[in-house]
PDB file of N, CA and C in Angstrom:
ATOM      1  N   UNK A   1       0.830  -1.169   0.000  1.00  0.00           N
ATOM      2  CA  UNK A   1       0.000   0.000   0.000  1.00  0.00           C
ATOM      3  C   UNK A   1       0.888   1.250   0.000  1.00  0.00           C
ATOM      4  N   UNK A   2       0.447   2.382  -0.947  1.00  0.00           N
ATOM      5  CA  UNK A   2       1.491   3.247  -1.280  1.00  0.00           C
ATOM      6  C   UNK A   2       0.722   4.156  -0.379  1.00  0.00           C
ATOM      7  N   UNK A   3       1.489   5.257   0.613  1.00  0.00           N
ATOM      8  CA  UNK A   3       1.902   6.008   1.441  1.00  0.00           C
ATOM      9  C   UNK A   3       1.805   7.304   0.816  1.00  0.00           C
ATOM     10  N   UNK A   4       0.568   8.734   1.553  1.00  0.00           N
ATOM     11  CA  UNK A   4       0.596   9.769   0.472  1.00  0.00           C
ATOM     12  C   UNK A   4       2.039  10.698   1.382  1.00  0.00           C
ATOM     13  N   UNK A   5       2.909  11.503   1.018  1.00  0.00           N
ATOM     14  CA  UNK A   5       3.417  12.301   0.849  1.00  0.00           C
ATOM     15  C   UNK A   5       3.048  13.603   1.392  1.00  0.00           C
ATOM     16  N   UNK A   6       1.733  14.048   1.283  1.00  0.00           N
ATOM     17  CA  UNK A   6       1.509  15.102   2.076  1.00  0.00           C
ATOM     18  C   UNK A   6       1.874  15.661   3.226  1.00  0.00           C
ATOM     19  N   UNK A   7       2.059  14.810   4.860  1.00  0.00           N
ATOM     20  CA  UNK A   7       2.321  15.304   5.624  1.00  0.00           C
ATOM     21  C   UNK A   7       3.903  15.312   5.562  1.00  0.00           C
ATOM     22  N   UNK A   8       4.712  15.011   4.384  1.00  0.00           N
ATOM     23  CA  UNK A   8       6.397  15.455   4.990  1.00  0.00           C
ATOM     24  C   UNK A   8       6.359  16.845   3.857  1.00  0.00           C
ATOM     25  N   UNK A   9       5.199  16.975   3.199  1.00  0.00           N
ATOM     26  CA  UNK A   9       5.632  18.419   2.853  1.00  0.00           C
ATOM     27  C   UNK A   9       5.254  19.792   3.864  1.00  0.00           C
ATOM     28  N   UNK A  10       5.922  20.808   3.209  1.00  0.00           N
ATOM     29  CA  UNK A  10       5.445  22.396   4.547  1.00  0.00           C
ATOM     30  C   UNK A  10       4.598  22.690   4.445  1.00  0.00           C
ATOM     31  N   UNK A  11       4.097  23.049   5.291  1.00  0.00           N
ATOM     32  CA  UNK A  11       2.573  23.854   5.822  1.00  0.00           C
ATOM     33  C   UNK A  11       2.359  25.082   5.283  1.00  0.00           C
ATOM     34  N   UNK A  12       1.980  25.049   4.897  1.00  0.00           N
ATOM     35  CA  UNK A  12       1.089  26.598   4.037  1.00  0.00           C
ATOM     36  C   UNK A  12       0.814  27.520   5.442  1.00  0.00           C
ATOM     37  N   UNK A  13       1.390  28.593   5.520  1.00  0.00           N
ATOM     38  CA  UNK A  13       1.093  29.749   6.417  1.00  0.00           C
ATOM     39  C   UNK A  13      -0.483  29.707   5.984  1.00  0.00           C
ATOM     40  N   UNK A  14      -1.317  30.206   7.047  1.00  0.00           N
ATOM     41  CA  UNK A  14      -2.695  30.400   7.361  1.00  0.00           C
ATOM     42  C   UNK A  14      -2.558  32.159   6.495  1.00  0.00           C
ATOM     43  N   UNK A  15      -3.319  32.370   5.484  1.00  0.00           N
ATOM     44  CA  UNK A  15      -3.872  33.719   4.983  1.00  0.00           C
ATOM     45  C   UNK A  15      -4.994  34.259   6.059  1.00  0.00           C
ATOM     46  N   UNK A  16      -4.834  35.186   6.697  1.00  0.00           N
ATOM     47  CA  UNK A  16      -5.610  35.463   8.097  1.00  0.00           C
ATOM     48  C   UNK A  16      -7.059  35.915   7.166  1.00  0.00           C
ATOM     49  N   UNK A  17      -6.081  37.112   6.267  1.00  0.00           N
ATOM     50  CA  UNK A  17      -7.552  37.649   5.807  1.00  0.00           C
ATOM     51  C   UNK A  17      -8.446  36.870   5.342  1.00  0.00           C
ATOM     52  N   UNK A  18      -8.250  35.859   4.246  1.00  0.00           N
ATOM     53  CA  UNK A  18      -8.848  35.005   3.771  1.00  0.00           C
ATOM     54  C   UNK A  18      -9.720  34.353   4.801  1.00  0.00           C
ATOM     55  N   UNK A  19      -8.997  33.825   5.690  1.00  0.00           N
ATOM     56  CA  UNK A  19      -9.878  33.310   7.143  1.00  0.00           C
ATOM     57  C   UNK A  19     -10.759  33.897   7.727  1.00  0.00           C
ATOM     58  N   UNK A  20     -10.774  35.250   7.300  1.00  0.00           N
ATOM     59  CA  UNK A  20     -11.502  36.006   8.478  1.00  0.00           C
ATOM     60  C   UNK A  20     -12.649  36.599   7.406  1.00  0.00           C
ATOM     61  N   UNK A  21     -12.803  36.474   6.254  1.00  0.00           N
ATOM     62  CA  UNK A  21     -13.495  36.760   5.121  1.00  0.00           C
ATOM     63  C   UNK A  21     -12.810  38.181   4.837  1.00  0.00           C
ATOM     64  N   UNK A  22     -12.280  38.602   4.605  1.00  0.00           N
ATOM     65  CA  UNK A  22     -11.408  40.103   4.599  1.00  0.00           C
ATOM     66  C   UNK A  22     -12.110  41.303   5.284  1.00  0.00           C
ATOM     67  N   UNK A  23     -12.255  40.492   6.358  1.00  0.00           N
ATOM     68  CA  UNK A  23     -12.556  42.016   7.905  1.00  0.00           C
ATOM     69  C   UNK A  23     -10.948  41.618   8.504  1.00  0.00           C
ATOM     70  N   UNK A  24     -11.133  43.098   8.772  1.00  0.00           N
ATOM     71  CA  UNK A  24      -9.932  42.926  10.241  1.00  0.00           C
ATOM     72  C   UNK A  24      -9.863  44.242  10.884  1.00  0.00           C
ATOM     73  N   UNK A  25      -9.315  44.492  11.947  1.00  0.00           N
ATOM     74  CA  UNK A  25     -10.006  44.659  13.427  1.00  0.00           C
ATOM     75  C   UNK A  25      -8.970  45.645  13.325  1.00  0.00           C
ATOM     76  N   UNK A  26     -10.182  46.963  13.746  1.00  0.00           N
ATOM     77  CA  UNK A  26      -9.214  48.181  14.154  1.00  0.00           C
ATOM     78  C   UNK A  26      -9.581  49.221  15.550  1.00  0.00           C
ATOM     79  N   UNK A  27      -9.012  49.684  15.781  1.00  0.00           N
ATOM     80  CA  UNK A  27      -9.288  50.410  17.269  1.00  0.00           C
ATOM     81  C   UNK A  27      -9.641  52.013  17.195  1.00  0.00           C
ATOM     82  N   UNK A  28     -10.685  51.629  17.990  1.00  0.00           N
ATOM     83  CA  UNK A  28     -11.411  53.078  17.507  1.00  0.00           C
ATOM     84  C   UNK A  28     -10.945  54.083  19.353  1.00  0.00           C
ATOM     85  N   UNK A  29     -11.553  55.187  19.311  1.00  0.00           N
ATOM     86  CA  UNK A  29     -11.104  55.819  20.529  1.00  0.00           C
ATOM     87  C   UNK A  29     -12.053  55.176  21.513  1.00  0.00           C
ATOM     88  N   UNK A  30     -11.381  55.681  23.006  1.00  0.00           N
ATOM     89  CA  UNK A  30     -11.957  55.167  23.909  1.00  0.00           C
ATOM     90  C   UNK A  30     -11.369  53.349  23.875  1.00  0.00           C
ATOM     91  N   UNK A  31     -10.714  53.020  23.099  1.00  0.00           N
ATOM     92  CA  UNK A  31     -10.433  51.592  23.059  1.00  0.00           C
ATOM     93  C   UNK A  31     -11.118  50.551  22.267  1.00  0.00           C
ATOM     94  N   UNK A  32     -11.963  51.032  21.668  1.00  0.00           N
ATOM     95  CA  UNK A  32     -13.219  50.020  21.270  1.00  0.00           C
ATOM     96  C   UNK A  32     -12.525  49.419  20.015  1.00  0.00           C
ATOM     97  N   UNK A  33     -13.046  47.954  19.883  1.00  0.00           N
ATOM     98  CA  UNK A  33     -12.602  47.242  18.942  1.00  0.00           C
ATOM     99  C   UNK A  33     -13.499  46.992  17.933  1.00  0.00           C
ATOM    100  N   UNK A  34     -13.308  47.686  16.246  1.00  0.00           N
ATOM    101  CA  UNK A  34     -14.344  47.643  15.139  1.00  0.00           C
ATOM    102  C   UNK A  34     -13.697  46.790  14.288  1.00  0.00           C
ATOM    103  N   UNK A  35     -14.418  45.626  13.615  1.00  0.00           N
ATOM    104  CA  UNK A  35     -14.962  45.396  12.747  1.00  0.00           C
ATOM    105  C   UNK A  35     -14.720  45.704  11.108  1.00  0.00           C
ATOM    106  N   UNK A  36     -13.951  45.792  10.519  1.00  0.00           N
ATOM    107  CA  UNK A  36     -14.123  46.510   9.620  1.00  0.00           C
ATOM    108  C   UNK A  36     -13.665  46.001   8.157  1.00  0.00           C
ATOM    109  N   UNK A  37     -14.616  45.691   7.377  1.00  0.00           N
ATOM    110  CA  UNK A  37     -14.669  45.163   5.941  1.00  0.00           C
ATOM    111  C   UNK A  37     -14.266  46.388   4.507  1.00  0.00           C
ATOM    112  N   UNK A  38     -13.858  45.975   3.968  1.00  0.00           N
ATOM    113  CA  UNK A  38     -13.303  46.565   2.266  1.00  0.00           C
ATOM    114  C   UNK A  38     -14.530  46.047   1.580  1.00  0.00           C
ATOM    115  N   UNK A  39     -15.611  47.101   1.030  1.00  0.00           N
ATOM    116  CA  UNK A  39     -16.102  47.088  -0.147  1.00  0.00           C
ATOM    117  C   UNK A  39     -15.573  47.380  -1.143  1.00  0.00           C
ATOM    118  N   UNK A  40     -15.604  46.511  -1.935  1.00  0.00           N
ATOM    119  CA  UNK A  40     -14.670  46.913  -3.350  1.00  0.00           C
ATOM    120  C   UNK A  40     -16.156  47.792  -4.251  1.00  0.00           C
ATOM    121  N   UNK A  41     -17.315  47.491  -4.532  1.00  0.00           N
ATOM    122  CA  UNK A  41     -18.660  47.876  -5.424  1.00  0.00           C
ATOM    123  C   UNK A  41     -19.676  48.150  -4.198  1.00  0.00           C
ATOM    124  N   UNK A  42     -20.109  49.286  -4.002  1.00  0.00           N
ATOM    125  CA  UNK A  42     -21.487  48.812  -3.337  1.00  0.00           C
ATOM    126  C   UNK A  42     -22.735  48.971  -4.487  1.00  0.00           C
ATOM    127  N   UNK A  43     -23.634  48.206  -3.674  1.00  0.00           N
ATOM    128  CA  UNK A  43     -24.968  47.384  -4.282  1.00  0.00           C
ATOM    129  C   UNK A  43     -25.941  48.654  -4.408  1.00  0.00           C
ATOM    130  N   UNK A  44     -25.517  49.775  -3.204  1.00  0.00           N
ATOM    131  CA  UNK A  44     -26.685  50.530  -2.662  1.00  0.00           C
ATOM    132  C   UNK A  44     -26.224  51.715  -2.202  1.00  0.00           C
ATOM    133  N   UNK A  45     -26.719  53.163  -2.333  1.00  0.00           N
ATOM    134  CA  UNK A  45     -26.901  54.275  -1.655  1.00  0.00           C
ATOM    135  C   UNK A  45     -26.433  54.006  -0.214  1.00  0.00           C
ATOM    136  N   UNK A  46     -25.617  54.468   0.385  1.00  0.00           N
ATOM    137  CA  UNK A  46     -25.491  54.846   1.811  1.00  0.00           C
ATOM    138  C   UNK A  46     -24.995  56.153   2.279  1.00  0.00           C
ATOM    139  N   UNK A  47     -25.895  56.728   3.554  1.00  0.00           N
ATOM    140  CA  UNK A  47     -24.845  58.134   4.123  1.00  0.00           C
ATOM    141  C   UNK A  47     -24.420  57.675   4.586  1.00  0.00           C
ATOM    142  N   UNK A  48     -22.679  58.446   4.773  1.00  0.00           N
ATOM    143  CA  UNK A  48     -21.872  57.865   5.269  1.00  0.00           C
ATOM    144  C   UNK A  48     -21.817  59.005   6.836  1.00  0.00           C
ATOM    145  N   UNK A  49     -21.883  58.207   7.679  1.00  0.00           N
ATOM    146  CA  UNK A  49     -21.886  59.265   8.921  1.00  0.00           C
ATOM    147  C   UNK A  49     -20.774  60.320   9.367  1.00  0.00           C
ATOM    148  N   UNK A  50     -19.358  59.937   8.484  1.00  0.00           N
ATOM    149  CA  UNK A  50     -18.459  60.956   8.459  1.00  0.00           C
ATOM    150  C   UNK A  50     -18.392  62.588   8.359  1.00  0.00           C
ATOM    151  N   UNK A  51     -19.029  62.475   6.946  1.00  0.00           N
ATOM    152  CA  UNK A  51     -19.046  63.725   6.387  1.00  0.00           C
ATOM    153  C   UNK A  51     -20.490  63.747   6.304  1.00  0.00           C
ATOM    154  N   UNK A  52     -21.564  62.876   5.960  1.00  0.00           N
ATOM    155  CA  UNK A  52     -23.213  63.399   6.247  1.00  0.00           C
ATOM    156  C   UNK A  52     -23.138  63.185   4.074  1.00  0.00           C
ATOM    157  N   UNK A  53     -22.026  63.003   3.627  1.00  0.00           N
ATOM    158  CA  UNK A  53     -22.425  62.589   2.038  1.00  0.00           C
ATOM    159  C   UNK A  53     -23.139  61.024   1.891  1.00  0.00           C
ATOM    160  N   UNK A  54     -23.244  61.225   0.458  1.00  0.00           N
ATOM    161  CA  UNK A  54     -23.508  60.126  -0.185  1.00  0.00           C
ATOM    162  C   UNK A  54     -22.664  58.927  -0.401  1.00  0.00           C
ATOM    163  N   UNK A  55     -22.542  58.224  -0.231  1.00  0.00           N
ATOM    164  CA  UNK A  55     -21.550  56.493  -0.722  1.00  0.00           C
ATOM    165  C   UNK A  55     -22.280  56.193  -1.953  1.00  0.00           C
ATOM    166  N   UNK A  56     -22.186  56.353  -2.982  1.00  0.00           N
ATOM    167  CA  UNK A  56     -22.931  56.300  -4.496  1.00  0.00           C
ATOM    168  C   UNK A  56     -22.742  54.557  -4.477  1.00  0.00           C
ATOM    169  N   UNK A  57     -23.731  54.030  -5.837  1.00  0.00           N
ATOM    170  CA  UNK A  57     -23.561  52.948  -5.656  1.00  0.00           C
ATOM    171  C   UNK A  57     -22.236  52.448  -6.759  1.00  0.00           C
ATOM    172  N   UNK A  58     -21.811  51.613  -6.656  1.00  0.00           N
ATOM    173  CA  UNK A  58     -20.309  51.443  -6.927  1.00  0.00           C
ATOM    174  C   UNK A  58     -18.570  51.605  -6.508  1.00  0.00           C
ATOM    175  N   UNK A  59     -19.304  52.706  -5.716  1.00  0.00           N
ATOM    176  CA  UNK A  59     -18.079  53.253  -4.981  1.00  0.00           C
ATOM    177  C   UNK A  59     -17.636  52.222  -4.232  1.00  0.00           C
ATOM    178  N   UNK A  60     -16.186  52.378  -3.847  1.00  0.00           N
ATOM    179  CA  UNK A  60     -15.656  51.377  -2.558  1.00  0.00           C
ATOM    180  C   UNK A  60     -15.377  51.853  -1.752  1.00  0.00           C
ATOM    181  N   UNK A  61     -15.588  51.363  -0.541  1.00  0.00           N
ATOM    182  CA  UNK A  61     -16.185  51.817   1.041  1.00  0.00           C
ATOM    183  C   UNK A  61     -15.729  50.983   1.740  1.00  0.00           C
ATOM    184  N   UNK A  62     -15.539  51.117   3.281  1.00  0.00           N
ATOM    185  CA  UNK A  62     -15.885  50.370   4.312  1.00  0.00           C
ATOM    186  C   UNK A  62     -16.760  50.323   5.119  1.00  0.00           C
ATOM    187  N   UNK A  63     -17.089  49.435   5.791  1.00  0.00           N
ATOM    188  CA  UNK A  63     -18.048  49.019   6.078  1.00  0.00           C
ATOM    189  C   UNK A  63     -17.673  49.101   7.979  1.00  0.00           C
ATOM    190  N   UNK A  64     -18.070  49.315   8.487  1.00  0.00           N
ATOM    191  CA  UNK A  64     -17.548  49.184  10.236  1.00  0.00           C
ATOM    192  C   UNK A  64     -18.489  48.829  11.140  1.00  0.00           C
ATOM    193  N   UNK A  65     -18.195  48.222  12.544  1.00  0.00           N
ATOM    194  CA  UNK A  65     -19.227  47.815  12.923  1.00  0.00           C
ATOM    195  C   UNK A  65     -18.692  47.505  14.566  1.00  0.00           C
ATOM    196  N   UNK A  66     -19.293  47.337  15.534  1.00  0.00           N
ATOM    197  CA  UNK A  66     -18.638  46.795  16.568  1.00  0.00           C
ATOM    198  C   UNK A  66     -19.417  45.985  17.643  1.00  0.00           C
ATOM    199  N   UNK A  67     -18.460  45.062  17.753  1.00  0.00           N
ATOM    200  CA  UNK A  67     -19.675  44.161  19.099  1.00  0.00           C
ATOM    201  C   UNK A  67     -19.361  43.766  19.950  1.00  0.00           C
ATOM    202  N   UNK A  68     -18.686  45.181  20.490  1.00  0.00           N
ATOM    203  CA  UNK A  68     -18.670  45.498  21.895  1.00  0.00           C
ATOM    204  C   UNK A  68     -19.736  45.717  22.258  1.00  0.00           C
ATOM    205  N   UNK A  69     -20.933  45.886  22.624  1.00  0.00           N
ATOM    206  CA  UNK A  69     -21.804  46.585  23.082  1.00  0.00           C
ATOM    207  C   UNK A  69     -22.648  46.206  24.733  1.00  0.00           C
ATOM    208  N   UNK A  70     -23.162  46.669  25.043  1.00  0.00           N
ATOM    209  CA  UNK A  70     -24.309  45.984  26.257  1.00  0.00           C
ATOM    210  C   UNK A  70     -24.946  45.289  25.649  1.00  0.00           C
ATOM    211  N   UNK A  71     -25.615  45.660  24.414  1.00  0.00           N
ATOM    212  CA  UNK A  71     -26.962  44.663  23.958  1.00  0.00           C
ATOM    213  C   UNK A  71     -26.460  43.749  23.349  1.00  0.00           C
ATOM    214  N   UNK A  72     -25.352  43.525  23.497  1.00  0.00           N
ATOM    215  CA  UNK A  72     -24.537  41.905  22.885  1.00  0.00           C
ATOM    216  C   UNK A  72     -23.959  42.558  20.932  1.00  0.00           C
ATOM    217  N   UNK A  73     -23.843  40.966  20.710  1.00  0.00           N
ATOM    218  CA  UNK A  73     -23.168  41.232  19.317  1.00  0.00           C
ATOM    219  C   UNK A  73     -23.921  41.639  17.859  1.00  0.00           C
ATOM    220  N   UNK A  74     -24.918  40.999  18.360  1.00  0.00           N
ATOM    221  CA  UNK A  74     -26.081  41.077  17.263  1.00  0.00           C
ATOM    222  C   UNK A  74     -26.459  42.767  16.970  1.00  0.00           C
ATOM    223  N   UNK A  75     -26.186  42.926  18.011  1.00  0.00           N
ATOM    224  CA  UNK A  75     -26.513  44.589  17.863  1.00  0.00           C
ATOM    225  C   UNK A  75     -25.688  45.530  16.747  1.00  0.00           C
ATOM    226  N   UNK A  76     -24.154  44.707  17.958  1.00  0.00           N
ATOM    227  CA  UNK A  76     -23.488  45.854  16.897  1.00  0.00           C
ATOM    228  C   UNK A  76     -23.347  45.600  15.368  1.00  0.00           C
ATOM    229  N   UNK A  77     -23.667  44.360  15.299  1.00  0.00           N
ATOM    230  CA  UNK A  77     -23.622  43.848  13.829  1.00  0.00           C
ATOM    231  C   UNK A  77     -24.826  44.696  12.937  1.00  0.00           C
ATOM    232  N   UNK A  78     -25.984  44.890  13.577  1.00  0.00           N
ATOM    233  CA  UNK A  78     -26.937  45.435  13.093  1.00  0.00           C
ATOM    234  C   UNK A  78     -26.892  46.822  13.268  1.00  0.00           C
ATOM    235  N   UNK A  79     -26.257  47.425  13.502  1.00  0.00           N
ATOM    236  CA  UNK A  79     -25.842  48.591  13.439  1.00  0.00           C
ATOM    237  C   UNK A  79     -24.493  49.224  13.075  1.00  0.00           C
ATOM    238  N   UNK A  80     -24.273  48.615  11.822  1.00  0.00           N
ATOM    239  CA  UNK A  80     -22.803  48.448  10.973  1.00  0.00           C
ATOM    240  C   UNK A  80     -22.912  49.727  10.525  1.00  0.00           C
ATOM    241  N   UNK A  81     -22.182  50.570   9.822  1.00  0.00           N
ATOM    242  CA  UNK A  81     -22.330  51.992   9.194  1.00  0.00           C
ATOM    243  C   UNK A  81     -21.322  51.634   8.011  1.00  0.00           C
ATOM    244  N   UNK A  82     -21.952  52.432   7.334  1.00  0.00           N
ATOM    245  CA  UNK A  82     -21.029  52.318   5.308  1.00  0.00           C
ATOM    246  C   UNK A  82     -20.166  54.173   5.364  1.00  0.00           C
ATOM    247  N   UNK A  83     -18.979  53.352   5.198  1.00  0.00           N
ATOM    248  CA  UNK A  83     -17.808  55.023   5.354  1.00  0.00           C
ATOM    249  C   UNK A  83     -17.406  54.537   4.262  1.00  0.00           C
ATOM    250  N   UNK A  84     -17.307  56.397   3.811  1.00  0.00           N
ATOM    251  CA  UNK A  84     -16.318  57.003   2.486  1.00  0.00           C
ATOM    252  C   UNK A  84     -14.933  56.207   3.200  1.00  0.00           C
ATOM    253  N   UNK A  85     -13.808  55.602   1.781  1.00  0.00           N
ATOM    254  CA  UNK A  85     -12.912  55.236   2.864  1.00  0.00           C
ATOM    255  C   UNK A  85     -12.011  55.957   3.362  1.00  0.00           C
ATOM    256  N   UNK A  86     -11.934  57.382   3.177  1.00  0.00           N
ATOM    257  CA  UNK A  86     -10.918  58.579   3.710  1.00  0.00           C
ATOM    258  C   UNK A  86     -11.518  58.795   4.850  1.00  0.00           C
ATOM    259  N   UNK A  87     -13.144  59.141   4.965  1.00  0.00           N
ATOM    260  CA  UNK A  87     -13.361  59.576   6.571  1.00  0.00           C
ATOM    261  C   UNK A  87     -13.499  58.704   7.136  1.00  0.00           C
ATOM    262  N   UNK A  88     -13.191  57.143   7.114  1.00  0.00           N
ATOM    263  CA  UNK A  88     -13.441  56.353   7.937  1.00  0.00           C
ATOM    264  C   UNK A  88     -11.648  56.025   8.274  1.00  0.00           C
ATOM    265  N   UNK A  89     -10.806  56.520   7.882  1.00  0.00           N
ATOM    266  CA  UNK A  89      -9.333  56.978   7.820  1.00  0.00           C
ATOM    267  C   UNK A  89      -9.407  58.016   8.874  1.00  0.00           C
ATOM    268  N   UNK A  90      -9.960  59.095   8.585  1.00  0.00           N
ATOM    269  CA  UNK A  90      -9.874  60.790   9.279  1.00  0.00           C
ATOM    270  C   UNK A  90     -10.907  60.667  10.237  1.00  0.00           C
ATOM    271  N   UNK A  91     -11.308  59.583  10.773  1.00  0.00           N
ATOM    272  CA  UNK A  91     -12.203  59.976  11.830  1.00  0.00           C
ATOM    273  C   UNK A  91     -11.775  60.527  13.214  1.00  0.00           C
ATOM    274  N   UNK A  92     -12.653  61.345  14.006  1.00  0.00           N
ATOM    275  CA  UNK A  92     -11.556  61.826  14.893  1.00  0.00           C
ATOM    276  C   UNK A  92     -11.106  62.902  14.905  1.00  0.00           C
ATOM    277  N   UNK A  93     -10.738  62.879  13.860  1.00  0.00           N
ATOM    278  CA  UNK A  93      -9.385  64.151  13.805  1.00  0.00           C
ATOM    279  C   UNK A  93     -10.472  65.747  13.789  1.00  0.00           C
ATOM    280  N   UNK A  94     -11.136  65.911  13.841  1.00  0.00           N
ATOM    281  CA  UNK A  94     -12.207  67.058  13.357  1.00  0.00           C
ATOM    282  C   UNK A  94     -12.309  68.072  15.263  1.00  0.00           C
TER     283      UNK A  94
END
């Protein structure tokens, strides 16, 4: 019986982003830990709470979100916000 080969070859480093669906985790003030996805197209109209503009549809955006909250995770998930991706860069700073 022939013997596969696989385990004496190297291990493929883990692609985090890939793992994580391409969110990854940034720190907002006060400490809080967001959430935060790369739209490459959006589907849909969003204000973006930065600047109070439009997110046209197509544009690429991020997406942010956090679930830290009291009311658990579901919350903050449901209360994700769509940012221009410069003011979601420049937030803060104002």
């Amino acid at each position: 019986m022939r013997r596969s080969k696989k385990y004496s070859r190297p291990v493929r480093p883990l692609n985090e982003n890939a793992a994580l669906g391409g969110v990854h985790f940034e720190e907002g003030s006060g400490g809080t830990q967001y959430k935060v996805h790369h739209i490459q197209s959006g589907k849909k109209e969003y204000v973006c709470p930065g600047c109070g503009g439009i997110v046209a549809i197509g544009e690429s955006h991020e997406v942010a979100w956090t679930e830290d909250t009291i009311w658990g995770a579901q919350y903050g998930q449901e209360s994700r916000r769509h940012w221009h991706t410069s003011c979601w860069k420049h937030r803060g700073r104002r």
